[in-house]
C-alpha atoms as a PDB file:
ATOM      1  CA  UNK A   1       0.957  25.322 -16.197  1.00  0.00           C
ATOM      2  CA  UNK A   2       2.352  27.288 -13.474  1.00  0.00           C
ATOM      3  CA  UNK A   3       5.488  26.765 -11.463  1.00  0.00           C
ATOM      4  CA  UNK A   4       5.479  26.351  -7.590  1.00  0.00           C
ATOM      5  CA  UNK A   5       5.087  29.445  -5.668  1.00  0.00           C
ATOM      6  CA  UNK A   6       8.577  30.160  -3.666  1.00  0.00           C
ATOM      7  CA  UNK A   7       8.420  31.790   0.023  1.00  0.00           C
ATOM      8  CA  UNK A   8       9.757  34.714   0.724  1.00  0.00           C
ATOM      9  CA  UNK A   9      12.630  34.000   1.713  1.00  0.00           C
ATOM     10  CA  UNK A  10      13.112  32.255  -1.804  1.00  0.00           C
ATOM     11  CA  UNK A  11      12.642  28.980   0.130  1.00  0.00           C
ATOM     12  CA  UNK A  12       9.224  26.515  -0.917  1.00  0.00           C
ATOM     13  CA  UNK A  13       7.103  25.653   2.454  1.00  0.00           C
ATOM     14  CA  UNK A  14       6.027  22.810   2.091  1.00  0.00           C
ATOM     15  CA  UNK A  15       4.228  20.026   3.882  1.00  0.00           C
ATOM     16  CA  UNK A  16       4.914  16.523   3.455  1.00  0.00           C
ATOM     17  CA  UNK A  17       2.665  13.900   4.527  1.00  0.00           C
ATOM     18  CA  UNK A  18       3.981  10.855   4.860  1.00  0.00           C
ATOM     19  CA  UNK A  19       1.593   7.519   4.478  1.00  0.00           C
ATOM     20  CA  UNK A  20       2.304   5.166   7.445  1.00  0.00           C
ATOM     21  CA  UNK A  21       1.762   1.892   5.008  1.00  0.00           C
ATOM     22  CA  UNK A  22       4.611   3.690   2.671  1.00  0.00           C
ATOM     23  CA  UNK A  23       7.403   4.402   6.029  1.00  0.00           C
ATOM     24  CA  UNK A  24       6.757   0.464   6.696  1.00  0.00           C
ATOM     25  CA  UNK A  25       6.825  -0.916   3.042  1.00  0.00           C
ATOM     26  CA  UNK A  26       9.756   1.233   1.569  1.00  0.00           C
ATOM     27  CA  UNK A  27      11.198   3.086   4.327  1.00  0.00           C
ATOM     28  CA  UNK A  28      14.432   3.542   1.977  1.00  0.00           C
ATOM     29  CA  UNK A  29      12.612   4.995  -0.569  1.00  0.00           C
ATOM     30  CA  UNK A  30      10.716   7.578   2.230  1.00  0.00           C
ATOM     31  CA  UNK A  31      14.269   8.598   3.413  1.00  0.00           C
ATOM     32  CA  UNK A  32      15.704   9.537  -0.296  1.00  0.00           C
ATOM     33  CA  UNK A  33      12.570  11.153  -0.850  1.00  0.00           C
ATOM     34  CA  UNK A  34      12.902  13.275   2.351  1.00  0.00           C
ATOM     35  CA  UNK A  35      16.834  13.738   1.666  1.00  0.00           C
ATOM     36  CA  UNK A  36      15.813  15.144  -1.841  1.00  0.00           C
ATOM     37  CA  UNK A  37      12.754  17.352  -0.479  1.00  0.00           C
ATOM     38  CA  UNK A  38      14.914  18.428   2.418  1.00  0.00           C
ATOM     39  CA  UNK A  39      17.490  19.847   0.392  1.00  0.00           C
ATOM     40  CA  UNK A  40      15.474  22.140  -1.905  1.00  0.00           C
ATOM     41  CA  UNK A  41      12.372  23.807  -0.009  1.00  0.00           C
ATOM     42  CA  UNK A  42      11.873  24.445   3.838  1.00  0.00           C
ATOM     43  CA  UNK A  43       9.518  20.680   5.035  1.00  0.00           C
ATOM     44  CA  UNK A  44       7.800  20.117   7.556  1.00  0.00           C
ATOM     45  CA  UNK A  45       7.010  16.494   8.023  1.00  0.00           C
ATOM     46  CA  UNK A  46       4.465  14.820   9.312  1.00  0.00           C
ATOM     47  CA  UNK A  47       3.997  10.999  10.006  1.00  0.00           C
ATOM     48  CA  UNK A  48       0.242  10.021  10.615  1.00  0.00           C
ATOM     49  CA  UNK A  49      -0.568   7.042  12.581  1.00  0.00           C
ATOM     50  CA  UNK A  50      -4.031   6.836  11.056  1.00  0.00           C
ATOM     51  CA  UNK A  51      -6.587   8.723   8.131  1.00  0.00           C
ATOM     52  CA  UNK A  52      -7.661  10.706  11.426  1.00  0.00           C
ATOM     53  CA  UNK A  53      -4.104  12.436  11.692  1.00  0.00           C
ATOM     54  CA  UNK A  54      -3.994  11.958   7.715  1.00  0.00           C
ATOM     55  CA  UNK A  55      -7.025  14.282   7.751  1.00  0.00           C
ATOM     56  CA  UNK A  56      -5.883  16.727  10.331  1.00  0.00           C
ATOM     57  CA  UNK A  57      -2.485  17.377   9.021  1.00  0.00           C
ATOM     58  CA  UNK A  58      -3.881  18.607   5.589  1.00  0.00           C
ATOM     59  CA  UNK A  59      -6.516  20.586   7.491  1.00  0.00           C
ATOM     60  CA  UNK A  60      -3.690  22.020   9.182  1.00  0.00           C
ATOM     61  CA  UNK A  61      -1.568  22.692   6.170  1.00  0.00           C
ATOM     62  CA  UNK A  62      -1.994  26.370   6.398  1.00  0.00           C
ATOM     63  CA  UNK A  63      -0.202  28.445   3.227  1.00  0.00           C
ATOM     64  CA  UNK A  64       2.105  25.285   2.691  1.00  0.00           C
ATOM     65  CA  UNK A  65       2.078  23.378  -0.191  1.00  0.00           C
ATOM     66  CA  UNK A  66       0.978  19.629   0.561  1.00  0.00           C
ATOM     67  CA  UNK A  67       3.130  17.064  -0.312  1.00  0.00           C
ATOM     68  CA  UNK A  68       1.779  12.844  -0.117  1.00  0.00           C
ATOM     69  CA  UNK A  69       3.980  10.560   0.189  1.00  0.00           C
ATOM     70  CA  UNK A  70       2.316   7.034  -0.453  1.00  0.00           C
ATOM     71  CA  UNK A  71       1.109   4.781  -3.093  1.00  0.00           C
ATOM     72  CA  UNK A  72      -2.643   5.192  -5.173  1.00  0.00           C
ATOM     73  CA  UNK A  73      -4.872   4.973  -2.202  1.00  0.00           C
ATOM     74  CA  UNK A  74      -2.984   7.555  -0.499  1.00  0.00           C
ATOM     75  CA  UNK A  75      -3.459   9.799  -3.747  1.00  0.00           C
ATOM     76  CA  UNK A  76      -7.065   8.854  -3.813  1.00  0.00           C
ATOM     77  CA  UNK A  77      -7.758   9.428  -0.724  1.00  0.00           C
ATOM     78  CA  UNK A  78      -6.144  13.212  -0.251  1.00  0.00           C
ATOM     79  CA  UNK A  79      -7.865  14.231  -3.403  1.00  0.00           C
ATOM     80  CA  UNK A  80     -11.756  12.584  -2.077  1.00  0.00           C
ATOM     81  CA  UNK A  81     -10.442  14.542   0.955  1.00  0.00           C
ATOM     82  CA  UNK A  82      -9.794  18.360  -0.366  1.00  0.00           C
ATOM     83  CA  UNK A  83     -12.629  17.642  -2.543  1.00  0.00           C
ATOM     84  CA  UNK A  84     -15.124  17.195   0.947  1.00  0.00           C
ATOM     85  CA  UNK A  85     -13.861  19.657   2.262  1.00  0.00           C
ATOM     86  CA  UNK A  86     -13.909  21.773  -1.511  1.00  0.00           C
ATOM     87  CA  UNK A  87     -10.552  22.320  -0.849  1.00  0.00           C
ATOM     88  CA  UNK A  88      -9.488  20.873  -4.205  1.00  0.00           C
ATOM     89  CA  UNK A  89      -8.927  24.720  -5.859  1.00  0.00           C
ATOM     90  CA  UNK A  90      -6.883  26.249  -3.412  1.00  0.00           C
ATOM     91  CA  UNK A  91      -3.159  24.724  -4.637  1.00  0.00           C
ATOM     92  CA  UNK A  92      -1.817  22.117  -6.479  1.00  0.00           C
ATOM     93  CA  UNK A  93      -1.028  18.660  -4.668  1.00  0.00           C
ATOM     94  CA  UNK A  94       2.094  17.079  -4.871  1.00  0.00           C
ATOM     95  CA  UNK A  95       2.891  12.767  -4.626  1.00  0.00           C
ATOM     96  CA  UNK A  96       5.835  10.569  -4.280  1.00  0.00           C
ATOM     97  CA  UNK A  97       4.362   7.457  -5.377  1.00  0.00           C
ATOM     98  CA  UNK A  98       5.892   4.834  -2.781  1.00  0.00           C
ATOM     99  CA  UNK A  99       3.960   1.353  -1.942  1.00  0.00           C
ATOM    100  CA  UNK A 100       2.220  -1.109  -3.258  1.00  0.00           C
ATOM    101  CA  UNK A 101       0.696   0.215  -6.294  1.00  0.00           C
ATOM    102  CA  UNK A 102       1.614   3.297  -8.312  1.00  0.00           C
ATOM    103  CA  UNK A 103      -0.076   2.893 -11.492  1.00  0.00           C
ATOM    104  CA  UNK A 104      -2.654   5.421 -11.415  1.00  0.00           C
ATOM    105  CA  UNK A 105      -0.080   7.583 -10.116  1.00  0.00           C
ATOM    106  CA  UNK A 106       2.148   6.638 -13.304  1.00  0.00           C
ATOM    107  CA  UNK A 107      -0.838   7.216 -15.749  1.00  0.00           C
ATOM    108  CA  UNK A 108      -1.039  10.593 -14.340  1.00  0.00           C
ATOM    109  CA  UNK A 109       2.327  11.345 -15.386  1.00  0.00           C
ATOM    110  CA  UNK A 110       4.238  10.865 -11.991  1.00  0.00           C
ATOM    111  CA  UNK A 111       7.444   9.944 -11.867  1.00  0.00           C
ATOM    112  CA  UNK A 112       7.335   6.354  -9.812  1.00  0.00           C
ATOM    113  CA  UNK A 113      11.189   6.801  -8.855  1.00  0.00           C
ATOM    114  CA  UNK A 114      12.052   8.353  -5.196  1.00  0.00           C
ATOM    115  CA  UNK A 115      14.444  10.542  -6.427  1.00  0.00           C
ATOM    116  CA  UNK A 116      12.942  11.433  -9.668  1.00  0.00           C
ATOM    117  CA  UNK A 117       9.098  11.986  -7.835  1.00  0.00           C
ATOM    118  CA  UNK A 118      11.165  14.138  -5.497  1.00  0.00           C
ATOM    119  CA  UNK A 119      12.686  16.411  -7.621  1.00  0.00           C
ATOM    120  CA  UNK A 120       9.503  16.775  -9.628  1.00  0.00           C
ATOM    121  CA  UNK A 121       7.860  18.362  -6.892  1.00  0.00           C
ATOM    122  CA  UNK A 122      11.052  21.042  -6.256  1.00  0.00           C
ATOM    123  CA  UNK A 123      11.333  21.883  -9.832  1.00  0.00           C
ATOM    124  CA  UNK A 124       7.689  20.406 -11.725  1.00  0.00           C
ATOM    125  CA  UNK A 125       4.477  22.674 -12.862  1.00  0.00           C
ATOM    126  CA  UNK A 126       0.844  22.164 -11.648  1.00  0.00           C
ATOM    127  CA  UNK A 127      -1.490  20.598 -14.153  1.00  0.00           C
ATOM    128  CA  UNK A 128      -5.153  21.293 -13.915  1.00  0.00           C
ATOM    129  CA  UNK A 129      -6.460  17.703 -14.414  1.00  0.00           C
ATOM    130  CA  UNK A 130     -10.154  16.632 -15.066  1.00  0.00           C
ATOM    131  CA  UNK A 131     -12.154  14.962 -12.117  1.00  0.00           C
ATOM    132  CA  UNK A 132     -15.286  12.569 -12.436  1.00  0.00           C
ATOM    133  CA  UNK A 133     -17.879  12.522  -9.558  1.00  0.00           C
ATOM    134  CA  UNK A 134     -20.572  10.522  -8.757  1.00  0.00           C
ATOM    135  CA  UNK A 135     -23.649  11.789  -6.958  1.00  0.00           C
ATOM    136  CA  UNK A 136     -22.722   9.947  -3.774  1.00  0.00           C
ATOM    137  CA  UNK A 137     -19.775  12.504  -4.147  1.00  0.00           C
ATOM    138  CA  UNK A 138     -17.389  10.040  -4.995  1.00  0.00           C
ATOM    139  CA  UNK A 139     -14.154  10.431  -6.839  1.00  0.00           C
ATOM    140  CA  UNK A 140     -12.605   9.069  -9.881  1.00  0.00           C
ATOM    141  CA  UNK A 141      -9.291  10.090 -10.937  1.00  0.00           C
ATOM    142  CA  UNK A 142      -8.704   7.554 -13.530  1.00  0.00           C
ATOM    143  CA  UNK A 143     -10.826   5.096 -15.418  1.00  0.00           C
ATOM    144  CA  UNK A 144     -14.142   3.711 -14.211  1.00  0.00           C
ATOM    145  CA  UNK A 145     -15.268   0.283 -15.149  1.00  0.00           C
ATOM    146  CA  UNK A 146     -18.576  -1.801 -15.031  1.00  0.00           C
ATOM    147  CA  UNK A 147     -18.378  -4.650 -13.705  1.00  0.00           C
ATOM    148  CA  UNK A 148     -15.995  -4.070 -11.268  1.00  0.00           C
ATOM    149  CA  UNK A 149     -13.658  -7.403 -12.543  1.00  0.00           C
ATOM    150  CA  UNK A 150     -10.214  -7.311  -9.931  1.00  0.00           C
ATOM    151  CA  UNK A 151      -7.701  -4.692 -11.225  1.00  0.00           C
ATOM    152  CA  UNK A 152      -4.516  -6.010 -13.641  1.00  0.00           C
ATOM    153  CA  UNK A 153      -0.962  -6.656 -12.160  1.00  0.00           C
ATOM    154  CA  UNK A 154       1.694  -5.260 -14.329  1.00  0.00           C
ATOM    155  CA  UNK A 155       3.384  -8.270 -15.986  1.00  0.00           C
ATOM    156  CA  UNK A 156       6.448  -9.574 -14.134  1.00  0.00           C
ATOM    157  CA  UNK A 157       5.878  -7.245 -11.436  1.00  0.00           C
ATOM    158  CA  UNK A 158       7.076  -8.515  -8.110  1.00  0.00           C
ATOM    159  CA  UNK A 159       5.132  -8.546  -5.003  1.00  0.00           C
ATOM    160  CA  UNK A 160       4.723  -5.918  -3.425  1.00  0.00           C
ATOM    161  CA  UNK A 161       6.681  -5.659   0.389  1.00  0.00           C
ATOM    162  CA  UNK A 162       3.602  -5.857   2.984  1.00  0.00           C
ATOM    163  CA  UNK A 163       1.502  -7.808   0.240  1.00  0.00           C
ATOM    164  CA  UNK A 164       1.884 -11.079   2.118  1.00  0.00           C
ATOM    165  CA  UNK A 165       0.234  -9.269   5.534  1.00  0.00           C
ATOM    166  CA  UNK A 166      -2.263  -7.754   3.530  1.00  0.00           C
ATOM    167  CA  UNK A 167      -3.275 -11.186   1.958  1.00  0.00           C
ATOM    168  CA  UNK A 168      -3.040 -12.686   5.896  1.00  0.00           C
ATOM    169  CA  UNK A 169      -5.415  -9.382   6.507  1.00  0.00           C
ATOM    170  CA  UNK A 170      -7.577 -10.685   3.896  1.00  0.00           C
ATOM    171  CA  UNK A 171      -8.345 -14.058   4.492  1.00  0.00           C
ATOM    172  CA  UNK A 172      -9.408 -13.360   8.513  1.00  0.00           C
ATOM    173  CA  UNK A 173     -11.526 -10.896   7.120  1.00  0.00           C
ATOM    174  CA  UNK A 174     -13.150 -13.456   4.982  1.00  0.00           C
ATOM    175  CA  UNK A 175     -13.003 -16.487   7.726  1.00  0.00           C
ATOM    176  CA  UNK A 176     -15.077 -14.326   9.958  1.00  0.00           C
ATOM    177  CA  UNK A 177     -17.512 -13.032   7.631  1.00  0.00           C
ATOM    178  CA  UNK A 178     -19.117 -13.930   4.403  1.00  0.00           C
ATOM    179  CA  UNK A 179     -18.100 -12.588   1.104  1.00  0.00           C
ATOM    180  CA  UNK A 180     -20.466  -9.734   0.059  1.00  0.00           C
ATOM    181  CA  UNK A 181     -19.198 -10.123  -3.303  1.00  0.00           C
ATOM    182  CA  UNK A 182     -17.863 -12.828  -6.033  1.00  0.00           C
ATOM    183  CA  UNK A 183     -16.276 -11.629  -9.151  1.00  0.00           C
ATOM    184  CA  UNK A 184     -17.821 -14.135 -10.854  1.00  0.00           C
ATOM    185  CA  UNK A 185     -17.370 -14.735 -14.818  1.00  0.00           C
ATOM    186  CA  UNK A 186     -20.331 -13.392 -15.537  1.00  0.00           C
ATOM    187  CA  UNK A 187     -20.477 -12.696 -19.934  1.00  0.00           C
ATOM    188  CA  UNK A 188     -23.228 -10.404 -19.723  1.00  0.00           C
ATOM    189  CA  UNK A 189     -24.521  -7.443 -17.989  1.00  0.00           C
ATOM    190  CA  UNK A 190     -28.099  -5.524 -18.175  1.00  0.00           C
ATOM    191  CA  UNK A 191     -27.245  -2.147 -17.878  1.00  0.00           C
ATOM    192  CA  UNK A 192     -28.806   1.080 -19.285  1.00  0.00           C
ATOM    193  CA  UNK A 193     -26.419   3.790 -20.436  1.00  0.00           C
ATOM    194  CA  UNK A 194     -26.867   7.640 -21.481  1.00  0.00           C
ATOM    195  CA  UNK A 195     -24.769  10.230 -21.802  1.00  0.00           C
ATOM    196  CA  UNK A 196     -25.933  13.782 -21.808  1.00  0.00           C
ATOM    197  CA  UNK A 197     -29.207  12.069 -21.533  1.00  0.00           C
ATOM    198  CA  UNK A 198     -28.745  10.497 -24.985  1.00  0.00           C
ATOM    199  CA  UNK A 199     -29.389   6.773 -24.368  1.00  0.00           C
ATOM    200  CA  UNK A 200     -26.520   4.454 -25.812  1.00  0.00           C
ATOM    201  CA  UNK A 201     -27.614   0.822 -24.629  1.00  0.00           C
ATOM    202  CA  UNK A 202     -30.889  -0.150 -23.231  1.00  0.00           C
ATOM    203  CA  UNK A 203     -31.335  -3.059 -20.692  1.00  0.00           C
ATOM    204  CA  UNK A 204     -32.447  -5.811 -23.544  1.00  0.00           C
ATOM    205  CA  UNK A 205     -29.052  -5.317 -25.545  1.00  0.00           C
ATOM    206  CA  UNK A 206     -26.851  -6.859 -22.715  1.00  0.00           C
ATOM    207  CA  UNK A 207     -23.266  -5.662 -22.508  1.00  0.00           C
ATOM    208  CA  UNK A 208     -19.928  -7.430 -21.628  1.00  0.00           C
ATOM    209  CA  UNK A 209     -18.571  -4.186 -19.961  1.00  0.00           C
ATOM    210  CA  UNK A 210     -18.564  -0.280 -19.593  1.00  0.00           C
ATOM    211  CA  UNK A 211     -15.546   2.136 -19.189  1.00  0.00           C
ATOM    212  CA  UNK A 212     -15.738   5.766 -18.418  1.00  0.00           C
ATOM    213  CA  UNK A 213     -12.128   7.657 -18.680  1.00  0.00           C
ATOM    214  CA  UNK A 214     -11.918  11.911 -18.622  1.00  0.00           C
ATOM    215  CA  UNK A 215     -10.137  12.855 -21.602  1.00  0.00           C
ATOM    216  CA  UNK A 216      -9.482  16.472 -22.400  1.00  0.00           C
ATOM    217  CA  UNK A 217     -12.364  18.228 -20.525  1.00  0.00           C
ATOM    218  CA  UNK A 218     -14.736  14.991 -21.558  1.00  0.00           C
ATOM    219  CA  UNK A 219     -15.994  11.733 -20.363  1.00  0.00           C
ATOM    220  CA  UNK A 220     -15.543   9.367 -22.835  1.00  0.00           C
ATOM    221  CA  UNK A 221     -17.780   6.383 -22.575  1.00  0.00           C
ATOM    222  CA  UNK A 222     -16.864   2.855 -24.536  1.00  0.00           C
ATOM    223  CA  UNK A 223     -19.365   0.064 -23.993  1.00  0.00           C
ATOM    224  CA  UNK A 224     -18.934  -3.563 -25.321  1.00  0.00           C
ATOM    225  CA  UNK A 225     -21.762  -5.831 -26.579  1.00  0.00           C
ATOM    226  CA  UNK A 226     -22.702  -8.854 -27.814  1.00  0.00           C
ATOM    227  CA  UNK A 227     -24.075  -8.011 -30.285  1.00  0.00           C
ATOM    228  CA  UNK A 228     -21.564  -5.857 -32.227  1.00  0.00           C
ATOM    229  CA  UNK A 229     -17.535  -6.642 -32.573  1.00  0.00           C
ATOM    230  CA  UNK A 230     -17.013  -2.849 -32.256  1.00  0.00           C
ATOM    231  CA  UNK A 231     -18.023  -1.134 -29.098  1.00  0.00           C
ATOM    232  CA  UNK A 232     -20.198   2.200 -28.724  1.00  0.00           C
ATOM    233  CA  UNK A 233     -18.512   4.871 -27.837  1.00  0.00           C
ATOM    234  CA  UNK A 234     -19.506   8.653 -26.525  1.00  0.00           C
ATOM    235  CA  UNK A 235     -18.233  11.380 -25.552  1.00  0.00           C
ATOM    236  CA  UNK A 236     -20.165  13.506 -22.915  1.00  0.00           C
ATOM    237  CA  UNK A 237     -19.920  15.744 -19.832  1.00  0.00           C
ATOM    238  CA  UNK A 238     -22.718  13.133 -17.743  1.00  0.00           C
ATOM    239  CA  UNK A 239     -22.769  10.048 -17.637  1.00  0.00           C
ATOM    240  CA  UNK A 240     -25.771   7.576 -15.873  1.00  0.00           C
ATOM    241  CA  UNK A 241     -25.258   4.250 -15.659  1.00  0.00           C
ATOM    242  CA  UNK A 242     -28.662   2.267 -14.050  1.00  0.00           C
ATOM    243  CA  UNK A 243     -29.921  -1.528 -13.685  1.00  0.00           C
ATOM    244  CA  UNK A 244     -29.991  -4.474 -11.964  1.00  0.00           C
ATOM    245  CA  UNK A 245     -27.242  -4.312  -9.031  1.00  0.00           C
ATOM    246  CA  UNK A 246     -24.041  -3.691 -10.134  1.00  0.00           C
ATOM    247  CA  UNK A 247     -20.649  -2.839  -8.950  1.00  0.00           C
ATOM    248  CA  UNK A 248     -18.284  -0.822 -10.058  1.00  0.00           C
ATOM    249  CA  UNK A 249     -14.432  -0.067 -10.124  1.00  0.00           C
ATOM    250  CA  UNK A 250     -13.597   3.540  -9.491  1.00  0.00           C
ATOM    251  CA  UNK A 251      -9.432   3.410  -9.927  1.00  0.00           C
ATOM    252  CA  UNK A 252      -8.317   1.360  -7.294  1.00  0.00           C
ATOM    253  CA  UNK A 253     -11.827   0.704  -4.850  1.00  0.00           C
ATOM    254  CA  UNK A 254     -14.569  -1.509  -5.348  1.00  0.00           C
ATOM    255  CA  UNK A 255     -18.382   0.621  -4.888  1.00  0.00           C
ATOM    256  CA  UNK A 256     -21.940  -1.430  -4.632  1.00  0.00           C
ATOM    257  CA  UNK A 257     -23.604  -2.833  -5.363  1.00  0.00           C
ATOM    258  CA  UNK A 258     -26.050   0.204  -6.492  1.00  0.00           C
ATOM    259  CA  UNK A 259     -29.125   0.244  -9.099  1.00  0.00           C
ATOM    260  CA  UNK A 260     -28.338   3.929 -10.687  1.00  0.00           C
ATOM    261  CA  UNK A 261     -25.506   6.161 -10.580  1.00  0.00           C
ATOM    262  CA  UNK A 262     -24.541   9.383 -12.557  1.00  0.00           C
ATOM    263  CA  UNK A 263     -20.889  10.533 -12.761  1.00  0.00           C
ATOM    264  CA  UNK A 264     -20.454  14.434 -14.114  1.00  0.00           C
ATOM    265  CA  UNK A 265     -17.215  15.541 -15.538  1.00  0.00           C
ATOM    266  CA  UNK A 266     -15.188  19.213 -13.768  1.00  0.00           C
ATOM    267  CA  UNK A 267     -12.687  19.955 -16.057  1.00  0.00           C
ATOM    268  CA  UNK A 268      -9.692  21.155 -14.489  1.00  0.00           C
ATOM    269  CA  UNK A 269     -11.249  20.605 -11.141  1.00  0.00           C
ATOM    270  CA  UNK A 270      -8.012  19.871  -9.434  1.00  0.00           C
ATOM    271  CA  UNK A 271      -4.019  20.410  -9.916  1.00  0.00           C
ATOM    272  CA  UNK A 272      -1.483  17.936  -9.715  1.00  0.00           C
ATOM    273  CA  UNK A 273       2.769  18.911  -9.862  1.00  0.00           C
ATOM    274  CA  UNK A 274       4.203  16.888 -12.904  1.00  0.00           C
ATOM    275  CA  UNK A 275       7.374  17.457 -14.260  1.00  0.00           C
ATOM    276  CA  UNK A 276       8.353  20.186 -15.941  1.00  0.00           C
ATOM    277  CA  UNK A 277       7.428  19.376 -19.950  1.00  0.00           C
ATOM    278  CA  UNK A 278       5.141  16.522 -19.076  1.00  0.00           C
ATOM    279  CA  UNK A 279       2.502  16.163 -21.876  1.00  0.00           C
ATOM    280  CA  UNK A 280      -0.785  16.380 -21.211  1.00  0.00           C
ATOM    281  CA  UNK A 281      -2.919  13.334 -20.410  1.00  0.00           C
END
């Protein structure tokens, strides 16, 4: 790990991005977070309307260190960004997780507090974390999963503020148009697997699910059957995944349906500031 670069005027440049869903769910939280930021480094903020002005700020970042301030999506979509524009190895990216869903950002080993995400960035080390891509140049940052079921809510968890307009948002959406997709109950799946080209499950032993995580510089693959109480598991740098149409859940977003895809593990392929100490994932 490596400490944040200071200017040189002993001040850290930085530039913090701040989600427009996260200054009109938690605008409390974006204030401490800019109080904290403020106070240690030399910020320059910047308050997109839009992923247009999203995409042009970090374009326009220059030698400061970029700072997100938002929830998963925003996360997932600054790292698909830099890694368009292979921008992903020129500095370590900074988050304060603030909005409606901060789990992957917790699994990563972000603080999920204002004050505490804050203060990680000031005084936290960059991590080199592994990256899984697809050959539609996707990104996964966490755990990928076949079918693409709806994603957990943490137990007891409240709703989330803006929750109730993006349900509203929802159901127009699905008033005016049909549903491309049901998650239906489905209790099997025919799906070919191989990893590293080794094939682990053929299309006539059907499955009940995949998962695909990067672990330590590796994909690791863990498929449930029918036909066997334990699952298979692998461990590989490529990993295809082909059949009838499937979809898929890639962290937080919902991909297909497709008939083949191949996801390749880049170890270390990006940097992310944790706290100071933080153990590795």
């Amino acid at each position: 790990m490596s400490a944040p670069e200071p200017a040189e005027n002993g001040a850290q440049q930085l530039l913090v991005v701040i989600d427009p869903f996260a200054r009109r769910t938690d605008g409390e939280s974006v204030r401490i977070a800019k109080d904290v930021l403020s106070a240690g480094a030399a910020v320059k903020f910047c308050l997109p309307d839009g992923p247009e002005e999203f995409a042009r700020a970090l374009a326009r970042r220059g030698s400061r260190r970029p700072v997100v301030v938002g929830d998963d999506r925003t996360l997932l979509r600054t790292v698909a960004l830099l890694h368009r524009e292979r921008e992903l190895a020129s500095g370590a990216l900074s988050l304060v997780p603030i909005g409606a869903s901060v789990e992957l950002a917790r699994s990563l080993g972000v603080p999920t507090g204002a004050v505490a995400a804050a203060r990680a960035v000031l005084d936290g080390a960059a991590r080199a974390l592994d990256l899984l891509v697809d050959d539609s140049d996707g990104v996964v940052l966490g755990d990928l999963r076949i079918p693409a079921l709806p994603a957990p809510r943490t137990p007891g968890a409240a709703p989330a503020a803006g929750s109730v307009w993006h349900t509203c948002r929802s159901l127009v959406r699905t008033l005016v148009r049909p549903v491309p997709y049901v998650f239906a109950a489905h209790t099997h799946h025919r799906l070919r697997v191989e990893a590293d080209g080794v094939l682990l499950n053929d299309l006539d032993e059907p499955v009940e699910g995949v998962r695909v995580s990067s672990r330590g510089g590796r994909a690791e693959v863990v498929i449930r059957t029918h036909a066997s109480a334990e699952p298979v598991r692998a461990s590989a740098l490529s990993v295809t995944v082909s059949g009838a149409d499937f979809r898929y859940r890639a962290d937080t977003r919902v991909t297909g349906p497709v008939r083949t895809r191949t996801w390749t593990l880049r170890p270390g392929a990006w940097q992310l500031t944790l706290p100071a100490g933080a153990g590795a994932r």
